[in-house]
C-alpha atoms as a PDB file:
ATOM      1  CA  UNK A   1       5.322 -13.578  32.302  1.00  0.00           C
ATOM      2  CA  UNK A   2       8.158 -16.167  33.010  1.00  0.00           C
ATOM      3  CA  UNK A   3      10.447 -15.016  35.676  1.00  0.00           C
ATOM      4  CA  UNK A   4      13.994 -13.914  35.428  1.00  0.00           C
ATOM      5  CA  UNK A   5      14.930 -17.549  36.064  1.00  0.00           C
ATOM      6  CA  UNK A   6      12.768 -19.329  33.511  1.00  0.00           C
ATOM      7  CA  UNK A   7      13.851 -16.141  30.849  1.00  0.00           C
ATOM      8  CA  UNK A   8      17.449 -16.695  31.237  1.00  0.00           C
ATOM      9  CA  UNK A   9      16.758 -20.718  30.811  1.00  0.00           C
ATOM     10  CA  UNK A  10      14.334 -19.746  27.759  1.00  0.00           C
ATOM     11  CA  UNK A  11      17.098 -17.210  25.761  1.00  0.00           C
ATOM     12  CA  UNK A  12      20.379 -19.418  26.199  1.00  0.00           C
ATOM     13  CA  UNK A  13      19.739 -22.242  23.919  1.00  0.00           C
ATOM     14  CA  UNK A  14      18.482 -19.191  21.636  1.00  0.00           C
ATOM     15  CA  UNK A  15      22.044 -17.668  22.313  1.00  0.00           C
ATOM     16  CA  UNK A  16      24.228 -20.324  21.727  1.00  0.00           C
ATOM     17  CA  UNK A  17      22.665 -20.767  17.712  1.00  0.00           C
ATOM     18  CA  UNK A  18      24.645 -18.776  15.674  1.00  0.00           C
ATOM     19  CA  UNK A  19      21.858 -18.521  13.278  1.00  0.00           C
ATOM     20  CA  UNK A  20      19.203 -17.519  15.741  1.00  0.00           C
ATOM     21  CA  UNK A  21      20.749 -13.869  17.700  1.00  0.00           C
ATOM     22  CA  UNK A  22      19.033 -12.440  19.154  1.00  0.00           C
ATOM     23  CA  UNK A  23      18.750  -8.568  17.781  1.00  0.00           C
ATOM     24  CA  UNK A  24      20.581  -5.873  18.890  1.00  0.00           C
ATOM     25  CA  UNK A  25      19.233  -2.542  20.326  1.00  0.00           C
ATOM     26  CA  UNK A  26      20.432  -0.855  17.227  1.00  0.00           C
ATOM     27  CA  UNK A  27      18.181  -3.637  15.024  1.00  0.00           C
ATOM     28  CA  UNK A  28      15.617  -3.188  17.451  1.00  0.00           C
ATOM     29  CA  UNK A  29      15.463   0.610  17.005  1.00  0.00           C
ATOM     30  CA  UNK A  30      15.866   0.591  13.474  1.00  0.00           C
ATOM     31  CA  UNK A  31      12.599  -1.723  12.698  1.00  0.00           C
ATOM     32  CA  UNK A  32       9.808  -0.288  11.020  1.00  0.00           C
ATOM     33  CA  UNK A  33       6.156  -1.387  12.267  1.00  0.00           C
ATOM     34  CA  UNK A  34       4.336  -3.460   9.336  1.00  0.00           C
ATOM     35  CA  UNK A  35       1.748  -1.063   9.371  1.00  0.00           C
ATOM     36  CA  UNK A  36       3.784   1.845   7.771  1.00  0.00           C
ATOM     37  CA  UNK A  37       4.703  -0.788   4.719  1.00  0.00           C
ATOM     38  CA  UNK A  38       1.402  -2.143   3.531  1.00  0.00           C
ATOM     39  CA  UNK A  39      -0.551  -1.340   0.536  1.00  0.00           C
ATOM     40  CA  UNK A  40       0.461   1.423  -2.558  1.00  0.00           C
ATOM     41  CA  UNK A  41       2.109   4.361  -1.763  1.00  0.00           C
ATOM     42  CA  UNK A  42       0.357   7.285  -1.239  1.00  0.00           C
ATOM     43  CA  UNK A  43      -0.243   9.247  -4.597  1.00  0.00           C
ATOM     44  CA  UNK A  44       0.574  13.172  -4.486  1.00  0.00           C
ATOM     45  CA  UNK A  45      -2.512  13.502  -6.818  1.00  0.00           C
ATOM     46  CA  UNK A  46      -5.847  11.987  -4.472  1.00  0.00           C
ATOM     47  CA  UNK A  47      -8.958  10.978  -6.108  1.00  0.00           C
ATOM     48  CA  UNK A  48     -11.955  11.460  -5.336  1.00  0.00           C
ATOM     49  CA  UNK A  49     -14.147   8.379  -4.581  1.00  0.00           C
ATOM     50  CA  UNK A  50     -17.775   8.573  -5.986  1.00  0.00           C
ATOM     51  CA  UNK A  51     -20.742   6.978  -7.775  1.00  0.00           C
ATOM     52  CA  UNK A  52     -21.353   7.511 -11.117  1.00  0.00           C
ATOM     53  CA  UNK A  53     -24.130   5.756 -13.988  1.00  0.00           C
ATOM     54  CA  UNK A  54     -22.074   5.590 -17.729  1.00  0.00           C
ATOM     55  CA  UNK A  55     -23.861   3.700 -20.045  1.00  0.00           C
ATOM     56  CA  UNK A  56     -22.957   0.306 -21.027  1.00  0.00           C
ATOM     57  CA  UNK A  57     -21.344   0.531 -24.507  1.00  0.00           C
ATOM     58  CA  UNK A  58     -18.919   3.316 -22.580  1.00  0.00           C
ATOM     59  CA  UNK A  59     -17.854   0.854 -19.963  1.00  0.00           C
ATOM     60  CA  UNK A  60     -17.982  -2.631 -22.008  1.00  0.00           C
ATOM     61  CA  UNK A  61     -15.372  -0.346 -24.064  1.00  0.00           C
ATOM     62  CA  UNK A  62     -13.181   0.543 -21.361  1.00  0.00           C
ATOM     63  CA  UNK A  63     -13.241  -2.817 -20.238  1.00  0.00           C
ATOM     64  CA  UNK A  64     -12.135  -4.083 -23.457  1.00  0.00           C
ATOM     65  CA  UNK A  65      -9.198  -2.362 -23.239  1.00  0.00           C
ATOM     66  CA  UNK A  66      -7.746  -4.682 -20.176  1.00  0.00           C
ATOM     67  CA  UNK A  67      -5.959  -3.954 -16.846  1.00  0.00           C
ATOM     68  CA  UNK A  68      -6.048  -0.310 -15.785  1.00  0.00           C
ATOM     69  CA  UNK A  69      -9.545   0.622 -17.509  1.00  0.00           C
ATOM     70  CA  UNK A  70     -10.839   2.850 -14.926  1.00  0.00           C
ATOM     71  CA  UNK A  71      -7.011   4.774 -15.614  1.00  0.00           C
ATOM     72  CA  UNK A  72      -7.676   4.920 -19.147  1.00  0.00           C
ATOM     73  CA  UNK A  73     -11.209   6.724 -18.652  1.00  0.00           C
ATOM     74  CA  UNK A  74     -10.086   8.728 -16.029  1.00  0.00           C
ATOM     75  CA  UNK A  75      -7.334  10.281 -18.367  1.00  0.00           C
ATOM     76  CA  UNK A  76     -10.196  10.276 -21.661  1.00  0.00           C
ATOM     77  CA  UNK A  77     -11.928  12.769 -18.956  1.00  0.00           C
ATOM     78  CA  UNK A  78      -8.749  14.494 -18.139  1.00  0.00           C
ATOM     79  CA  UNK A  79      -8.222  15.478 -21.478  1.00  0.00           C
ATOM     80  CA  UNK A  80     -11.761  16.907 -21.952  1.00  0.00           C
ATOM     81  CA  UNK A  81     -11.720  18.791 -19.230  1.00  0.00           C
ATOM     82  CA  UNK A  82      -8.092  20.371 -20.256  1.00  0.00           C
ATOM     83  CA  UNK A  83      -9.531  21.244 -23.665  1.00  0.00           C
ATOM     84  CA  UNK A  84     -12.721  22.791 -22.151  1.00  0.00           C
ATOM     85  CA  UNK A  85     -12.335  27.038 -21.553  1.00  0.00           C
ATOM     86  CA  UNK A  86     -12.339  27.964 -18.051  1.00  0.00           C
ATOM     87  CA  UNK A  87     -15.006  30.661 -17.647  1.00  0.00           C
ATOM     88  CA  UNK A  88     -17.909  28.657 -17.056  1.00  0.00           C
END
């Protein structure tokens, strides 16, 4: 750690530059860790990872379709399941 001395002769030239402030406790405090802004947002709806087997004509299909296949399937099975009666 530099010393008071060698921290004061560090941070002046950095003071004097108008374009290079340093930030203020109010910045400082307001600054989010990067951590908290990577990846997707969390969905309200999670999903379940697993393994499943479909044949091959099913998924060469899906995959026909472009971007966002495994979306498209997942909502083909949505809507079977919705149409299926509940007492089982």
């Amino acid at each position: 750690m530099p010393t008071a001395e060698e921290d004061r002769a560090i941070t002046a030239p950095a003071k004097s530059d108008p374009d290079a402030q340093p930030l203020t406790p109010r910045q400082l405090q307001s600054m989010v860790p990067i951590q908290a802004l990577r990846g997707r947002p969390k969905s309200e709806h999670k999903k379940l990872l697993v393994s499943v087997r479909y044949s091959q004509e099913v998924v060469v299909y899906f995959k026909s379709t472009g971007e966002g296949w495994q979306a498209r399937m997942d909502g083909v099975l949505r809507q079977y399941v919705a149409s299926q009666p509940r007492n089982r």
